[in-house]
C-alpha atoms as a PDB file:
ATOM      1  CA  UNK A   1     183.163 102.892  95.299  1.00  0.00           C
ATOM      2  CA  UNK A   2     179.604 101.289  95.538  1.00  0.00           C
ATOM      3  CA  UNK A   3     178.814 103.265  98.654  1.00  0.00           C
ATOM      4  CA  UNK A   4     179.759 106.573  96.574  1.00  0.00           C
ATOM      5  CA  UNK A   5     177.421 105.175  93.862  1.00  0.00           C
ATOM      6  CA  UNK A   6     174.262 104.549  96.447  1.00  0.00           C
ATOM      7  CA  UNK A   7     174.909 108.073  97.629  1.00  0.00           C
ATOM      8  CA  UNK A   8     174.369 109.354  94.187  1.00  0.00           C
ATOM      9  CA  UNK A   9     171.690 107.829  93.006  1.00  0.00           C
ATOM     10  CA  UNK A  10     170.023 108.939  96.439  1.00  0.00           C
ATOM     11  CA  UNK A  11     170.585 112.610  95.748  1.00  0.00           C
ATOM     12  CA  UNK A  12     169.357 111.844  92.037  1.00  0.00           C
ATOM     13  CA  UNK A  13     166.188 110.552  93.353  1.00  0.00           C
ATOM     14  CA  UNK A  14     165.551 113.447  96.250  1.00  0.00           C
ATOM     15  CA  UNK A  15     166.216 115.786  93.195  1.00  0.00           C
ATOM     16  CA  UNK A  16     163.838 114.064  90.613  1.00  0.00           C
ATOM     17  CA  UNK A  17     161.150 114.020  93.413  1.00  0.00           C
ATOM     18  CA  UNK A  18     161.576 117.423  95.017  1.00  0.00           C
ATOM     19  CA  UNK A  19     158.778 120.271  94.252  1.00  0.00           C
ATOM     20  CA  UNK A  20     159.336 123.952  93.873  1.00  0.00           C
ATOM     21  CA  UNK A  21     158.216 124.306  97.498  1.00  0.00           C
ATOM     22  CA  UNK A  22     161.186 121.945  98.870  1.00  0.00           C
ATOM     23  CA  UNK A  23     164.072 124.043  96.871  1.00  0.00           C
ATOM     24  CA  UNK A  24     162.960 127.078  97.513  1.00  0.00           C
ATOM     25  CA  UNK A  25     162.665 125.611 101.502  1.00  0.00           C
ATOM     26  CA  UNK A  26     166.094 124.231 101.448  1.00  0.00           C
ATOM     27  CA  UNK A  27     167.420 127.334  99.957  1.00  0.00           C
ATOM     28  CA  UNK A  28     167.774 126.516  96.286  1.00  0.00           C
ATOM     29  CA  UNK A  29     166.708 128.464  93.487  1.00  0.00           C
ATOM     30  CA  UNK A  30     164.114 127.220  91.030  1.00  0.00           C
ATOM     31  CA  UNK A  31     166.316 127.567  88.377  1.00  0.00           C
ATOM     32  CA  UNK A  32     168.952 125.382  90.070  1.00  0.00           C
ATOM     33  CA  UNK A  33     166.780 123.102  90.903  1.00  0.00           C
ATOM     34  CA  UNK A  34     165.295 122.524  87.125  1.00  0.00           C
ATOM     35  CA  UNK A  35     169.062 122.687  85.709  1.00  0.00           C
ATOM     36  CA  UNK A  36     169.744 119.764  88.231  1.00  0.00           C
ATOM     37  CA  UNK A  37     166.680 117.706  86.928  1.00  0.00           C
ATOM     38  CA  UNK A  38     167.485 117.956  83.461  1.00  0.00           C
ATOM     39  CA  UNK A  39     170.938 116.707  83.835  1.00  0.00           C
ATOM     40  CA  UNK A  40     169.506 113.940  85.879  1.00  0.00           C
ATOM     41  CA  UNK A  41     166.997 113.289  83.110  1.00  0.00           C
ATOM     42  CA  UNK A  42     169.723 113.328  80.253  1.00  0.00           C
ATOM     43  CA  UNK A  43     172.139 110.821  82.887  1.00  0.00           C
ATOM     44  CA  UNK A  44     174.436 113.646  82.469  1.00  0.00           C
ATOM     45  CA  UNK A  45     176.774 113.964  85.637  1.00  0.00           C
ATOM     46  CA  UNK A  46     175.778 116.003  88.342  1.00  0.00           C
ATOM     47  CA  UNK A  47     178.399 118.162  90.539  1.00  0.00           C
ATOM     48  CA  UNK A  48     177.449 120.114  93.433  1.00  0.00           C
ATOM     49  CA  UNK A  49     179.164 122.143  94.989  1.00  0.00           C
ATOM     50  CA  UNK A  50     180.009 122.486  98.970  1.00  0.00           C
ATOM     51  CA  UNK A  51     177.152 124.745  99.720  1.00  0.00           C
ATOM     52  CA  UNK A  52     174.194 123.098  97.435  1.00  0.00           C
ATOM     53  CA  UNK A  53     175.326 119.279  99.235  1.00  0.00           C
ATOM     54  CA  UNK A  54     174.980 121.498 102.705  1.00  0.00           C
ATOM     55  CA  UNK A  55     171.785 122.481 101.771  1.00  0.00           C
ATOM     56  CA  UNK A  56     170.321 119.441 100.391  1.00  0.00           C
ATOM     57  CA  UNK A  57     171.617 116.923 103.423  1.00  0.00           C
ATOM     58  CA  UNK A  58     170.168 119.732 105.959  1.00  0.00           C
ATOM     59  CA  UNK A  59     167.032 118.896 104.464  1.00  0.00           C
END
């Protein structure tokens, strides 16, 4: 359970510090990638799917 939590707040922080550049790199959209830092700004919950988590632990 507290491993699942590190790995969260991990992603959270690669999120809140990646630039346009990096999403568009790892294959994101700039649009998902602002939708993703909002809901990370409001502490809402964030769920990715199978393809986005490929994409972001490729990077």
């Amino acid at each position: 359970m507290q491993e699942r939590m590190a790995v969260k707040k991990v992603v959270a922080e690669f999120i809140k510090n990646m630039i346009t550049k990096d999403a568009i790199h790892i294959g994101l959209s700039k649009m998902q990638m602002f939708r993703l830092k909002k809901k990370i700004k409001e502490g809402k919950k964030i769920v990715l799917k199978r393809k986005t988590v490929k994409k972001l632990t490729r990077a």
